[in-house]
N, C-alpha and C. Protein backbone atom coordinates (compact mmCIF):
# COMPACT_ATOMS: atom_id res chain seq x y z
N UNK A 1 92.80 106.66 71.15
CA UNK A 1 93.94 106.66 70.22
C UNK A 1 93.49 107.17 68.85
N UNK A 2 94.33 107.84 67.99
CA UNK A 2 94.01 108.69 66.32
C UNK A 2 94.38 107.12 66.21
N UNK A 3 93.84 107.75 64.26
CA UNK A 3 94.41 106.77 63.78
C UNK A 3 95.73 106.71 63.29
N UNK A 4 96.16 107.62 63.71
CA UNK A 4 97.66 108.23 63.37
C UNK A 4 98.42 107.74 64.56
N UNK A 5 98.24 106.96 65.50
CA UNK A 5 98.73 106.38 66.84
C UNK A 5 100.13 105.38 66.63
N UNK A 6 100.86 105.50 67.66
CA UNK A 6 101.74 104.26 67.08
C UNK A 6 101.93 103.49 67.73
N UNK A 7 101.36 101.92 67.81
CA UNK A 7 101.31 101.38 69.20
C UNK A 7 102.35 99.72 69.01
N UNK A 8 102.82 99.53 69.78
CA UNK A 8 103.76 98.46 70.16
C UNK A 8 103.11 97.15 70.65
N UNK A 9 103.04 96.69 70.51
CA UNK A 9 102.38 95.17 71.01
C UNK A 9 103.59 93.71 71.41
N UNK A 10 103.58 93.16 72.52
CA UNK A 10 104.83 92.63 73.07
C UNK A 10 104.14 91.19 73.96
N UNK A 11 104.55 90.21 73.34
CA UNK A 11 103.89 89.38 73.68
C UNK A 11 105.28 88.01 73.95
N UNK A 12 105.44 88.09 75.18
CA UNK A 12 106.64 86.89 75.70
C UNK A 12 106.44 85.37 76.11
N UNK A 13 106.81 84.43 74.97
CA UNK A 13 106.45 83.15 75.25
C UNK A 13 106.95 82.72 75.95
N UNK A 14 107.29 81.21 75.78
CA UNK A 14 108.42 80.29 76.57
C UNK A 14 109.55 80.25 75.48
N UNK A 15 109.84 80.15 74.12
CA UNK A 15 110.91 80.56 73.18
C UNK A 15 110.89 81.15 72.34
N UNK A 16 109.89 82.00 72.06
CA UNK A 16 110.06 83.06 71.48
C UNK A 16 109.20 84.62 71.98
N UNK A 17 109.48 85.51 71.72
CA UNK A 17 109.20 87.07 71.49
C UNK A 17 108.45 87.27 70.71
N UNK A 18 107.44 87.49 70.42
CA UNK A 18 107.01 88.47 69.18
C UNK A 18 106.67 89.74 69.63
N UNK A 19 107.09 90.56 69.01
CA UNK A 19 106.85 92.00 68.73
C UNK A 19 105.85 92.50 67.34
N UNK A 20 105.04 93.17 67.55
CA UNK A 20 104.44 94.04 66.40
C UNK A 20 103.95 95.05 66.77
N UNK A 21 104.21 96.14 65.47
CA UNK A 21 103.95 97.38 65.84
C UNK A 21 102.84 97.68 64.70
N UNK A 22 101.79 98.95 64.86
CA UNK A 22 101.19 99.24 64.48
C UNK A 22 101.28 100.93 64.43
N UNK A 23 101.22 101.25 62.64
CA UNK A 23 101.59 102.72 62.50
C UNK A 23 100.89 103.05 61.84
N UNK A 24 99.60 103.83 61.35
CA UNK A 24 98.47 104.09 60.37
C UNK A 24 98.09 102.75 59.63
N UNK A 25 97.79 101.94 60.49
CA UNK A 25 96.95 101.15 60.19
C UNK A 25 97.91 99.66 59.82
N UNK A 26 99.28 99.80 59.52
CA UNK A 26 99.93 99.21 59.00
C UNK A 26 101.02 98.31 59.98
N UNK A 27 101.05 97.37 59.78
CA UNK A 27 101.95 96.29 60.87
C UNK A 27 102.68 96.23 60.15
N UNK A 28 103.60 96.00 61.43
CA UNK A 28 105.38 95.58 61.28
C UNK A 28 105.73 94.72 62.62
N UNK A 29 106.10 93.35 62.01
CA UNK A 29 106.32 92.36 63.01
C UNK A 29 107.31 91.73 62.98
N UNK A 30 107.72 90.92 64.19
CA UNK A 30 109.53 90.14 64.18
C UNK A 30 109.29 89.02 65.54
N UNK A 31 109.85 88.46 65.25
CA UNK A 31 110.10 87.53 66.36
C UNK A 31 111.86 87.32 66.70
N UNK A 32 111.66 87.26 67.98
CA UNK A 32 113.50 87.26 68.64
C UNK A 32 113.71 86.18 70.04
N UNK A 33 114.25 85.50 69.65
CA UNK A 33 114.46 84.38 71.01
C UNK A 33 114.25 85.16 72.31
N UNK A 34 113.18 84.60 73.46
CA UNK A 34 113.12 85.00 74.96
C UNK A 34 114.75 85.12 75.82
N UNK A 35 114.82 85.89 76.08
CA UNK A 35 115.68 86.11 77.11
C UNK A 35 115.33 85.80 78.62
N UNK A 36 115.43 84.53 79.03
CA UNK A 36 114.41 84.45 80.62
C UNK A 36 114.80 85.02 81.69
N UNK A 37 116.43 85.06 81.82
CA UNK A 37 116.68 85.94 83.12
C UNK A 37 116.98 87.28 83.06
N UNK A 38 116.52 88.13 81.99
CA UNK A 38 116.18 89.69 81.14
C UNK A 38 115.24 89.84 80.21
N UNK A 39 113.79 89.29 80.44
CA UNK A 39 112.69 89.33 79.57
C UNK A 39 112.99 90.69 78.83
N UNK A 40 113.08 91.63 79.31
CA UNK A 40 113.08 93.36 78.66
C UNK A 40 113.97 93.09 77.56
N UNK A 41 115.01 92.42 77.45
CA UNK A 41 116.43 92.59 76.56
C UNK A 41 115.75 92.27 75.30
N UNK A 42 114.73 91.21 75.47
CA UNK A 42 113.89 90.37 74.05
C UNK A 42 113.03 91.53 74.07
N UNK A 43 112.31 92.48 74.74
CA UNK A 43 111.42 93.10 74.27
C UNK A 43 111.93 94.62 73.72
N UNK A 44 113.32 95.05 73.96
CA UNK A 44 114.02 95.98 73.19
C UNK A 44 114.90 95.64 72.00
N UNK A 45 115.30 94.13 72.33
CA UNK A 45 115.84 94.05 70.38
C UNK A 45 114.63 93.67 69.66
N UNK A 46 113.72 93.35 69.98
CA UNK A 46 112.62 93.25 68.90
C UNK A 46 111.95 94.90 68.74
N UNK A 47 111.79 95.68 69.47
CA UNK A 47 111.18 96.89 69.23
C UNK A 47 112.38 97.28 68.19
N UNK A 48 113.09 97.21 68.75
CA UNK A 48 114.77 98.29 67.41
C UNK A 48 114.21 97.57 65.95
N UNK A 49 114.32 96.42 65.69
CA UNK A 49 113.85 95.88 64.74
C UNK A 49 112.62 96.15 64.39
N UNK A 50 111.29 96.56 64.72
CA UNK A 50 110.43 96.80 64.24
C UNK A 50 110.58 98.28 64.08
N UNK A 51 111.21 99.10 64.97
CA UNK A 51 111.26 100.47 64.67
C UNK A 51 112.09 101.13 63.60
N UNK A 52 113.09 99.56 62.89
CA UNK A 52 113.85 100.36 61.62
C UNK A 52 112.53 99.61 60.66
N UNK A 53 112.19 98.44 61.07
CA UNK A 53 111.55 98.61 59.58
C UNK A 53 110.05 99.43 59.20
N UNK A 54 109.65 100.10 59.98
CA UNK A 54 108.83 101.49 60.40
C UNK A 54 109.16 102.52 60.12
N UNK A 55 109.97 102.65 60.45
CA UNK A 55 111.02 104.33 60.09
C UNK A 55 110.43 104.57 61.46
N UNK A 56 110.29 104.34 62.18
CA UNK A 56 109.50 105.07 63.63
C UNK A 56 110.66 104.93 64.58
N UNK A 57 110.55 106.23 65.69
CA UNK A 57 111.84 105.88 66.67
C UNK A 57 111.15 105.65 67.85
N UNK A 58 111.73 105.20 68.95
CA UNK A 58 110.67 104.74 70.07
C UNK A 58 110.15 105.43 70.84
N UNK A 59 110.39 106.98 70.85
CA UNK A 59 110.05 107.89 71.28
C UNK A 59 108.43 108.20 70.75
N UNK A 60 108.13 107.63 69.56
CA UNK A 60 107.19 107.89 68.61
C UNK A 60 106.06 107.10 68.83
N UNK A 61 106.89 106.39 69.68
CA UNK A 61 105.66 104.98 70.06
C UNK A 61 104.75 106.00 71.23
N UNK A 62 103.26 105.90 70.93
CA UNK A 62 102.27 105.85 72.05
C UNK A 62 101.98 105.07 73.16
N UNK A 63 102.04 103.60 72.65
CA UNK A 63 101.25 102.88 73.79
C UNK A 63 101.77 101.31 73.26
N UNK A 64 102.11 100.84 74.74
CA UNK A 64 102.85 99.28 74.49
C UNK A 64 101.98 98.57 75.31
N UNK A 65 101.34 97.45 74.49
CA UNK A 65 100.40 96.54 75.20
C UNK A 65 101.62 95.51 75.29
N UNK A 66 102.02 95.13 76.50
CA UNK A 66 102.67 93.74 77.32
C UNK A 66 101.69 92.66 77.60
N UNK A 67 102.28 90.90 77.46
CA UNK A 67 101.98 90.11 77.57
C UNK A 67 102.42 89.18 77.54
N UNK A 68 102.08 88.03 78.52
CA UNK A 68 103.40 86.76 78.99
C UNK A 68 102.68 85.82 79.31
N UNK A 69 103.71 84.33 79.01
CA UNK A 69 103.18 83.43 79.54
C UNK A 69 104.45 82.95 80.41
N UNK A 70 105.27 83.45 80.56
CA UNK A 70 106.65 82.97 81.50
C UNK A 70 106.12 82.82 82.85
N UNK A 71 105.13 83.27 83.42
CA UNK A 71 104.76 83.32 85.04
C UNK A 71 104.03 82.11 84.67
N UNK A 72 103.03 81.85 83.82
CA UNK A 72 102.18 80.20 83.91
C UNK A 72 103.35 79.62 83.87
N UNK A 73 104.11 79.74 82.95
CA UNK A 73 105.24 78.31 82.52
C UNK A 73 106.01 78.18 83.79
N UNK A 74 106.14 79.12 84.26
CA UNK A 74 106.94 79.04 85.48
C UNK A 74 106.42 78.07 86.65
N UNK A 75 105.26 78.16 86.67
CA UNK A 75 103.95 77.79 87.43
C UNK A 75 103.98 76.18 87.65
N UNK A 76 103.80 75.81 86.00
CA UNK A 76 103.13 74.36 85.93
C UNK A 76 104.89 73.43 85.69
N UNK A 77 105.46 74.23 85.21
CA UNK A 77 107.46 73.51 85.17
C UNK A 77 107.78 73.48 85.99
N UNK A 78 107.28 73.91 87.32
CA UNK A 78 108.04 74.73 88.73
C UNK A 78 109.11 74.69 88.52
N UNK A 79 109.08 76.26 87.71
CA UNK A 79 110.71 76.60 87.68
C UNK A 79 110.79 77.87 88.17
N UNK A 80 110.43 78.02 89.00
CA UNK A 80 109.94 79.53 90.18
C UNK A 80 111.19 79.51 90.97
N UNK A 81 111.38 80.70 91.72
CA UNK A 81 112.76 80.64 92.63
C UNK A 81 112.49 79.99 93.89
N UNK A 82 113.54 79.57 94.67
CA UNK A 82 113.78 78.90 96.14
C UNK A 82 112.77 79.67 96.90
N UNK A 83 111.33 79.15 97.29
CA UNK A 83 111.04 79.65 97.67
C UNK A 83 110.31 79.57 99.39
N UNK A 84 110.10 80.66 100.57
CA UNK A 84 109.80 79.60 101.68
C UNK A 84 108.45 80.62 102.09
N UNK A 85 107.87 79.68 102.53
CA UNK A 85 106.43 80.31 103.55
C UNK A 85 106.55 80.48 105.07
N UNK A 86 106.25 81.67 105.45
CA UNK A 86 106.25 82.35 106.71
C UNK A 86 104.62 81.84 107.12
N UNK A 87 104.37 81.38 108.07
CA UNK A 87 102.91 81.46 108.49
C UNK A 87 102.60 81.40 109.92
N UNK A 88 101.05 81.51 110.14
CA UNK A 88 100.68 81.32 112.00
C UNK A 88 101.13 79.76 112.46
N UNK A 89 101.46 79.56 113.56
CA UNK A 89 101.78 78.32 114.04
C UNK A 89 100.20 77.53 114.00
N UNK A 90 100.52 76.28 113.67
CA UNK A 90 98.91 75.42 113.75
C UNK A 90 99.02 75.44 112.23
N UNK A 91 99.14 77.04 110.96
CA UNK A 91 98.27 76.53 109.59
C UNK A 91 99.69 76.01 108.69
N UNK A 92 100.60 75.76 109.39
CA UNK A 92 101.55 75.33 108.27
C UNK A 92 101.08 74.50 107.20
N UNK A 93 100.11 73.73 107.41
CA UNK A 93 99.90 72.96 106.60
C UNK A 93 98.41 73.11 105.87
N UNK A 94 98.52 73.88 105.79
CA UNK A 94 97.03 74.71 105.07
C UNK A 94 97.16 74.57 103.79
N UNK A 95 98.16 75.18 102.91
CA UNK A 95 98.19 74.63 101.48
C UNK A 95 98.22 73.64 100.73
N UNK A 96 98.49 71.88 102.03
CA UNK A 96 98.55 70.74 101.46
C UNK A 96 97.52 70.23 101.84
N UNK A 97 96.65 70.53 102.82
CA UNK A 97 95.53 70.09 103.51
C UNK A 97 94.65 70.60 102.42
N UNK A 98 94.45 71.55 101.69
CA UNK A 98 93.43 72.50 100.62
C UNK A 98 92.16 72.17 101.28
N UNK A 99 90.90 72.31 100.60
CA UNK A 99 89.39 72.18 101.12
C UNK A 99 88.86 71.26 100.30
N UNK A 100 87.94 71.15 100.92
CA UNK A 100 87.04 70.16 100.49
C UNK A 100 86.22 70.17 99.00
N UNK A 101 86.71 71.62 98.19
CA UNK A 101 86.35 71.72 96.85
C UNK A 101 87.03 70.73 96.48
N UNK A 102 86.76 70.50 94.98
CA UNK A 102 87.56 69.25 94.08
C UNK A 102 86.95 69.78 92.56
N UNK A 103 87.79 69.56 92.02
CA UNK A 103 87.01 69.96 89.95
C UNK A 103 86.99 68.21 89.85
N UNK A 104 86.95 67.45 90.17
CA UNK A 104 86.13 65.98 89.91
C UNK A 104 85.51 65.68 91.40
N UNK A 105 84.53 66.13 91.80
CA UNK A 105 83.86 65.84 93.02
C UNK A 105 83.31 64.56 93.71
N UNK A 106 83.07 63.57 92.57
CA UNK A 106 83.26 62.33 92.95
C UNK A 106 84.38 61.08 92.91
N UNK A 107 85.19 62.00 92.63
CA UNK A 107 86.48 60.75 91.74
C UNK A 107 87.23 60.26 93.02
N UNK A 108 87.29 59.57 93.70
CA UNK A 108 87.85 59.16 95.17
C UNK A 108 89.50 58.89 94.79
N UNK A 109 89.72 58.69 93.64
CA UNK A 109 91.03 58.28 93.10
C UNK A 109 91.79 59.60 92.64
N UNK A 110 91.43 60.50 92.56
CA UNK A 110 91.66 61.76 91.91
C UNK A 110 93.30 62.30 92.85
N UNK A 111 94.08 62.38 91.67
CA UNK A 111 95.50 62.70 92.27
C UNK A 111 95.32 64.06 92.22
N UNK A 112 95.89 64.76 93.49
CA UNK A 112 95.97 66.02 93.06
C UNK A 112 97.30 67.01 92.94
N UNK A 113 97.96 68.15 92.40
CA UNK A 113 99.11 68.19 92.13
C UNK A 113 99.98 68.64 93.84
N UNK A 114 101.31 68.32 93.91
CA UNK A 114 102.19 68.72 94.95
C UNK A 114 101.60 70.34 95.24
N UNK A 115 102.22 70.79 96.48
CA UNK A 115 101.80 72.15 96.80
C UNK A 115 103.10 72.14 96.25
N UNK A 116 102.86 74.02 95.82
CA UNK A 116 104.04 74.26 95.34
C UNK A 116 105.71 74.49 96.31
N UNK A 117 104.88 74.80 97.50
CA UNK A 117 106.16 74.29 98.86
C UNK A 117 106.10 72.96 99.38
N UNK A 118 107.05 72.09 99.46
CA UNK A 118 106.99 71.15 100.26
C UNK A 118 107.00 71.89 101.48
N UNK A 119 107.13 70.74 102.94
CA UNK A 119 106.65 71.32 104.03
C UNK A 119 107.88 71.97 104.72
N UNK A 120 108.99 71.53 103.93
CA UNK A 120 110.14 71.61 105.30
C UNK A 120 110.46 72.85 104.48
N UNK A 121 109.83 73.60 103.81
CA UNK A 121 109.90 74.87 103.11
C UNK A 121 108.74 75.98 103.55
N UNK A 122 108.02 75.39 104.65
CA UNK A 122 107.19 75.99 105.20
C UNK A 122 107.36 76.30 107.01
N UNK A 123 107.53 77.70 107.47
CA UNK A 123 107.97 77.74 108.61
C UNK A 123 106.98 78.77 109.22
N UNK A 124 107.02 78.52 111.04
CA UNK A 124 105.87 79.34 111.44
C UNK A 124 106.30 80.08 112.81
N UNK A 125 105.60 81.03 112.74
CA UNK A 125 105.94 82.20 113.59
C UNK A 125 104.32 82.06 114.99
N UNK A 126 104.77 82.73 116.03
CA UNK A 126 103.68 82.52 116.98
C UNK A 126 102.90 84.20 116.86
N UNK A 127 101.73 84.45 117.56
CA UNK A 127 101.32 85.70 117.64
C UNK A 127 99.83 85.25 116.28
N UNK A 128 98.84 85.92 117.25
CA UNK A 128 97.84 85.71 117.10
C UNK A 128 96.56 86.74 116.01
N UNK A 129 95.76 86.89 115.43
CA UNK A 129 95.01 87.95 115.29
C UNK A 129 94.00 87.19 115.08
N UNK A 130 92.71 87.97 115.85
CA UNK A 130 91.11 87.41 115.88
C UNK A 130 90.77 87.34 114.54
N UNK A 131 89.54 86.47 114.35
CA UNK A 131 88.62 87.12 113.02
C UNK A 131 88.07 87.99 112.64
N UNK A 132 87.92 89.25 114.14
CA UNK A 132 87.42 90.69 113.90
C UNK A 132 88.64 91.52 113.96
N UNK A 133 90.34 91.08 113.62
CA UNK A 133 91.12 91.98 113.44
C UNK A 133 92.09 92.48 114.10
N UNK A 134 91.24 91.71 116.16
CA UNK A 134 91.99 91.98 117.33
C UNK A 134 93.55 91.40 117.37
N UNK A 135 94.49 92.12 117.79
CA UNK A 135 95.35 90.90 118.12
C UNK A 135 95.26 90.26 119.66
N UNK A 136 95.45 89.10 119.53
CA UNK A 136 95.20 87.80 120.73
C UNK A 136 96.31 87.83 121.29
N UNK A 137 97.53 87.83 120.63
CA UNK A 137 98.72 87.33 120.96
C UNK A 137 99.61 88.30 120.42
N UNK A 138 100.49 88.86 120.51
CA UNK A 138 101.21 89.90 120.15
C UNK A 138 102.62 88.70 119.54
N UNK A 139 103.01 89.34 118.19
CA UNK A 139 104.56 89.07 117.59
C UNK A 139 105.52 89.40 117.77
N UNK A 140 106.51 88.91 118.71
CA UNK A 140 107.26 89.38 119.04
C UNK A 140 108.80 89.33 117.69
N UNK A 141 109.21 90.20 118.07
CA UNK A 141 110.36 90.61 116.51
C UNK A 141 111.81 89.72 116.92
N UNK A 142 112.02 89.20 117.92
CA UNK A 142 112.91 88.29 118.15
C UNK A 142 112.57 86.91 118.20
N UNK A 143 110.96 86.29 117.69
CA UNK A 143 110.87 85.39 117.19
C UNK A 143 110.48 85.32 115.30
N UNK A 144 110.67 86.33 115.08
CA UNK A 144 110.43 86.55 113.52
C UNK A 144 112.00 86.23 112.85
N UNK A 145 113.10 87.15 114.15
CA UNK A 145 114.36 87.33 113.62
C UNK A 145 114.88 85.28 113.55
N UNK A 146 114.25 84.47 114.57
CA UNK A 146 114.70 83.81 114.51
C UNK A 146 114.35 82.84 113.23
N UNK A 147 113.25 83.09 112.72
CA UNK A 147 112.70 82.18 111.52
C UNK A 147 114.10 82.88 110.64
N UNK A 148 113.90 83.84 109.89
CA UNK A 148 114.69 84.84 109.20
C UNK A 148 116.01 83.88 109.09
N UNK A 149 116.71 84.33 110.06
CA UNK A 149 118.07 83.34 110.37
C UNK A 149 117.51 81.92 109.75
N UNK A 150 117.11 81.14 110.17
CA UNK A 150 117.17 79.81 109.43
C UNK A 150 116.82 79.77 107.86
N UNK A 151 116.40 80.93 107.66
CA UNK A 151 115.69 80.99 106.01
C UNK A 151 117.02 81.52 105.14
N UNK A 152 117.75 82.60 106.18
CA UNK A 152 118.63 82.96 105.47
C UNK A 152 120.18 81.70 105.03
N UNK A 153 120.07 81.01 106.59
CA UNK A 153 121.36 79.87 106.03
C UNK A 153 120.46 78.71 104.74
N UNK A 154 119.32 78.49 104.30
CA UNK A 154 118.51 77.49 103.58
C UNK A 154 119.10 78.69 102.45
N UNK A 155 119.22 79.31 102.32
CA UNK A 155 119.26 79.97 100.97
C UNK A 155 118.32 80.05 100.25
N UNK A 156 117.34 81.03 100.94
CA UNK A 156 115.58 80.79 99.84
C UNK A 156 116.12 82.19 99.03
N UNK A 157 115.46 82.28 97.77
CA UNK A 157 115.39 83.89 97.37
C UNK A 157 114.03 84.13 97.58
N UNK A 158 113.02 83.70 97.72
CA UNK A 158 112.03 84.74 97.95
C UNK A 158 111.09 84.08 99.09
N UNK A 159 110.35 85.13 99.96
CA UNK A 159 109.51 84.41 101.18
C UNK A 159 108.12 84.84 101.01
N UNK A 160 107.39 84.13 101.21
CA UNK A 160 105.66 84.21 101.22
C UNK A 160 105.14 84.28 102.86
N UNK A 161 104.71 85.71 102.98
CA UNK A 161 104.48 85.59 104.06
C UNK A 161 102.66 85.57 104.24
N UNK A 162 102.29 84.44 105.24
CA UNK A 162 100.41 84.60 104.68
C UNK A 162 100.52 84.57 106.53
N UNK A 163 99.93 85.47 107.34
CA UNK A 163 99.27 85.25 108.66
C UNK A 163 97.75 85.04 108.65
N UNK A 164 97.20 84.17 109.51
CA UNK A 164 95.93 84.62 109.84
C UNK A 164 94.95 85.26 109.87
N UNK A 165 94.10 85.69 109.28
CA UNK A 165 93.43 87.20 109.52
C UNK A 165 93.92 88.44 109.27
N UNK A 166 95.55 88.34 108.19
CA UNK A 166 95.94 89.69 107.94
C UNK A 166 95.49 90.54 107.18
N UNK A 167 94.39 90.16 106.38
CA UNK A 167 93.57 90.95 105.52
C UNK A 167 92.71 91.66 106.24
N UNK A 168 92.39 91.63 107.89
CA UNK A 168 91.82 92.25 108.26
C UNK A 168 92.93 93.32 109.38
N UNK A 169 93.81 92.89 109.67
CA UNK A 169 94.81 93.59 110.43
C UNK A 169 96.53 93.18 110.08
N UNK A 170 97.10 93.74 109.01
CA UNK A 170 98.13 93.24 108.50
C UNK A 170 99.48 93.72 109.25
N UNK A 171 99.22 93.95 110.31
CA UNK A 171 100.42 94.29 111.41
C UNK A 171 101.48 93.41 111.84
N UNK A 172 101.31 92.30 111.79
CA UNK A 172 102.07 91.48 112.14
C UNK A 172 102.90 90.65 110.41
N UNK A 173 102.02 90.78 109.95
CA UNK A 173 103.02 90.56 108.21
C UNK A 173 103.81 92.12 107.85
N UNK A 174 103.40 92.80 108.45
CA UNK A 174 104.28 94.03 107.83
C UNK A 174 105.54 94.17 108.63
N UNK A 175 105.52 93.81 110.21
CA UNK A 175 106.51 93.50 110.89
C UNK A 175 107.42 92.03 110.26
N UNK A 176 107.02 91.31 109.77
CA UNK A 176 107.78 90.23 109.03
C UNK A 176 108.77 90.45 108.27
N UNK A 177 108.05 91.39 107.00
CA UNK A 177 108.39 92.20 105.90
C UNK A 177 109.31 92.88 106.26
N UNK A 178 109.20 93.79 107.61
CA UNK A 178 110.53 94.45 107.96
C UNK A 178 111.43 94.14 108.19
N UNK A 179 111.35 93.00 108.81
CA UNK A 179 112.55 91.86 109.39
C UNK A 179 113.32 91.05 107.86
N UNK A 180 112.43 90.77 107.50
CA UNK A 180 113.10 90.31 106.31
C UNK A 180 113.84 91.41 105.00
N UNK A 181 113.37 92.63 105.49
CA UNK A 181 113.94 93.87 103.70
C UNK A 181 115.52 94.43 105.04
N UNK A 182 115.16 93.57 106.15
CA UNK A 182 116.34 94.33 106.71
C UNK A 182 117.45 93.31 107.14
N UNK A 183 117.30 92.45 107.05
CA UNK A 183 118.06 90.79 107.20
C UNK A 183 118.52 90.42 106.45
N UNK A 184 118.01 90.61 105.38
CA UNK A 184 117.79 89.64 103.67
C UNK A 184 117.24 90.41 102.58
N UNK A 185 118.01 91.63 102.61
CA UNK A 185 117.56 93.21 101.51
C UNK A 185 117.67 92.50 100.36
N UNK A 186 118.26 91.34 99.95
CA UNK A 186 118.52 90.65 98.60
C UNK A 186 117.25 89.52 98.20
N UNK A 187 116.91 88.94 99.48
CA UNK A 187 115.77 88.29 99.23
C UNK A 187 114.09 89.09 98.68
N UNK A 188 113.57 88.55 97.83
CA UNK A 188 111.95 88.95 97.62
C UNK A 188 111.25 88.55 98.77
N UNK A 189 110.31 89.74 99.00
CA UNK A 189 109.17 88.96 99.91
C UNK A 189 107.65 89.90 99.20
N UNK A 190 106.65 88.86 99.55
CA UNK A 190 105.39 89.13 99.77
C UNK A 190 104.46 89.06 100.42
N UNK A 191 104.02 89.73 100.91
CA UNK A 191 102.67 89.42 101.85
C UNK A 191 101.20 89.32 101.37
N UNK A 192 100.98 88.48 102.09
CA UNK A 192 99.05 88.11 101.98
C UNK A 192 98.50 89.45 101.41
N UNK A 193 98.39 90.17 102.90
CA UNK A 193 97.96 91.40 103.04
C UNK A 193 97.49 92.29 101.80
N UNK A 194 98.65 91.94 101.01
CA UNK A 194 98.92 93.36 100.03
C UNK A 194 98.28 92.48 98.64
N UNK A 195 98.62 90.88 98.25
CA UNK A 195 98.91 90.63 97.26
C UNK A 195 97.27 89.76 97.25
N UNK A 196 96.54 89.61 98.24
CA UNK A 196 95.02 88.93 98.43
C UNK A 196 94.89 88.92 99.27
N UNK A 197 94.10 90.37 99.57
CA UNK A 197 93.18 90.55 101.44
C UNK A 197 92.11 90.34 101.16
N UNK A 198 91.54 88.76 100.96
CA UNK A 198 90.56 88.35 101.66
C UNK A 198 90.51 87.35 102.57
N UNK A 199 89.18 87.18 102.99
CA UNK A 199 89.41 85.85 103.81
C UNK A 199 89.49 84.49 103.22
N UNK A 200 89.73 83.79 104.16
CA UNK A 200 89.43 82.08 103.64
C UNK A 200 91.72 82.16 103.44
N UNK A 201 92.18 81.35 104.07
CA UNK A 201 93.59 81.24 104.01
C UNK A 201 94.26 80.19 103.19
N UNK A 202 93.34 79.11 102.74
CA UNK A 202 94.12 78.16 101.62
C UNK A 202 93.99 79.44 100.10
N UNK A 203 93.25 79.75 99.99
CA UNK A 203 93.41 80.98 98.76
C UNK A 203 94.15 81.63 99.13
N UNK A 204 94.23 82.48 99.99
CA UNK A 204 95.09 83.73 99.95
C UNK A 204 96.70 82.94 100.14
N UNK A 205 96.99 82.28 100.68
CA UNK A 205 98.07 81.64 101.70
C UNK A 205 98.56 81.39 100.06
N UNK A 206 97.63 80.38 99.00
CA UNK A 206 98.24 80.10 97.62
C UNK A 206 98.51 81.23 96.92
N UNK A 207 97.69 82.29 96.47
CA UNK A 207 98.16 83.19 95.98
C UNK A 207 99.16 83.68 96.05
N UNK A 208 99.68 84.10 97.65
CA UNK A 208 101.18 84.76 98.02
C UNK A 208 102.13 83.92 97.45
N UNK A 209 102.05 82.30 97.91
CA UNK A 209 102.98 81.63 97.60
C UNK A 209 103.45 81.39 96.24
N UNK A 210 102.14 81.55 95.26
CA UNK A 210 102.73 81.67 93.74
C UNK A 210 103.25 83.05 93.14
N UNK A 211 102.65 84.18 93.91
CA UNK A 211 103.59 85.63 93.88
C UNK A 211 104.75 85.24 94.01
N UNK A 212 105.47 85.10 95.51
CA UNK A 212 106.42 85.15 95.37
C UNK A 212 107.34 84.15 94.74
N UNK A 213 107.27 83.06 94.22
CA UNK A 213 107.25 81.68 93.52
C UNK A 213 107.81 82.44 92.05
N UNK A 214 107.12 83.38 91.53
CA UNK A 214 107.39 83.56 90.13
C UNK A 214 108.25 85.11 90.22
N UNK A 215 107.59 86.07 91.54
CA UNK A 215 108.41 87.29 91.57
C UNK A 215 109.66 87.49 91.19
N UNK A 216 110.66 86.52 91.51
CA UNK A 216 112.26 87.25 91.19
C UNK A 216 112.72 87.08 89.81
């Protein structure tokens, strides 16, 4: 960047916006109430406002550094959308079971927080894939359609889909995905696969589920 650059800086709390801009060296800043279900709306009336008192038009702007804390807040308030987990039959309960890590390793009393799905928000599909990638058991698409249907009368908006071993063969979550962008084109979905292909399934299985948790 010159020093002649003009850069935007956008930083979205839980109630407020701040905006500041930077134009030869010189700031221009504002704050404007969050907009939560149109974050952008707070981050274009605060740019207009910094761009009259700049003389700069937004065309002029170089480079907009973005930044949020609405996905944590969303996180720890659980105020995330309706959300449900697709998984292999047997790990439904993988995210409440967690492992045997702990951040107080001796504390026998140690509460730990709710998963972010309860269980009857967690549903499972059959069809298999090895740990080297094979599939065992093939997915059939008229037992996917049938999860789908029950997700769609629950009224979830968004689905977390985590299979087994899909980080090594994501065929059977991408067939999910299809079933669901073609069932429920209004619902969000995410997959393991795409959003944390590694192994070990209480991580990845959490990750998806807080993707799609904060996605819509």
């Amino acid at each position: 960047m010159t020093s002649h650059s003009v850069r935007l800086g956008v930083d979205i709390g839980g109630t407020f916006t701040d905006v500041v801009l930077e134009k030869s060296g010189e700031l221009f800043s504002t704050k404007v109430l969050t907009t939560y279900t149109a974050p952008e709306n707070a981050i274009i009336d605060g740019m207009k406002q910094v761009c009259a008192k700049s003389g700069v038009t937004p065309a002029e702007i170089d480079q907009i550094i973005h930044g949020t804390t609405l996905a944590t807040n969303a996180l720890i308030e659980r105020r995330g959308a309706k959300t449900a987990l697709i998984t292999t039959e047997g790990f439904r309960d993988v995210i409440e079971m967690r492992t045997e890590s702990r951040f107080e390793q001796y504390d026998l009393n140690l509460n730990l927080p709710d998963p972010l799905l309860p269980r009857q928000m967690r549903f499972t599909v059959p069809g298999r894939i090895s740990a080297k990638g094979k599939i065992l058991v093939e997915l059939e698409r008229a037992d996917v359609e049938a999860i789908v249907e029950r997700i769609a009368e629950a009224g979830f908006e968004s689905v977390a889909v985590g299979l087994i071993h899909s980080y090594l063969n994501p065929r059977h979550e991408i067939l999910v995905r299809e079933v669901l962008e073609e069932k429920l084109p209004n619902v969000s979905v995410s997959i393991s696969s795409e959003v944390s292909p590694q192994m070990r399934e209480y991580e990845r299985f959490n990750t998806v589920v807080a993707n799609a948790y904060i996605k819509p």
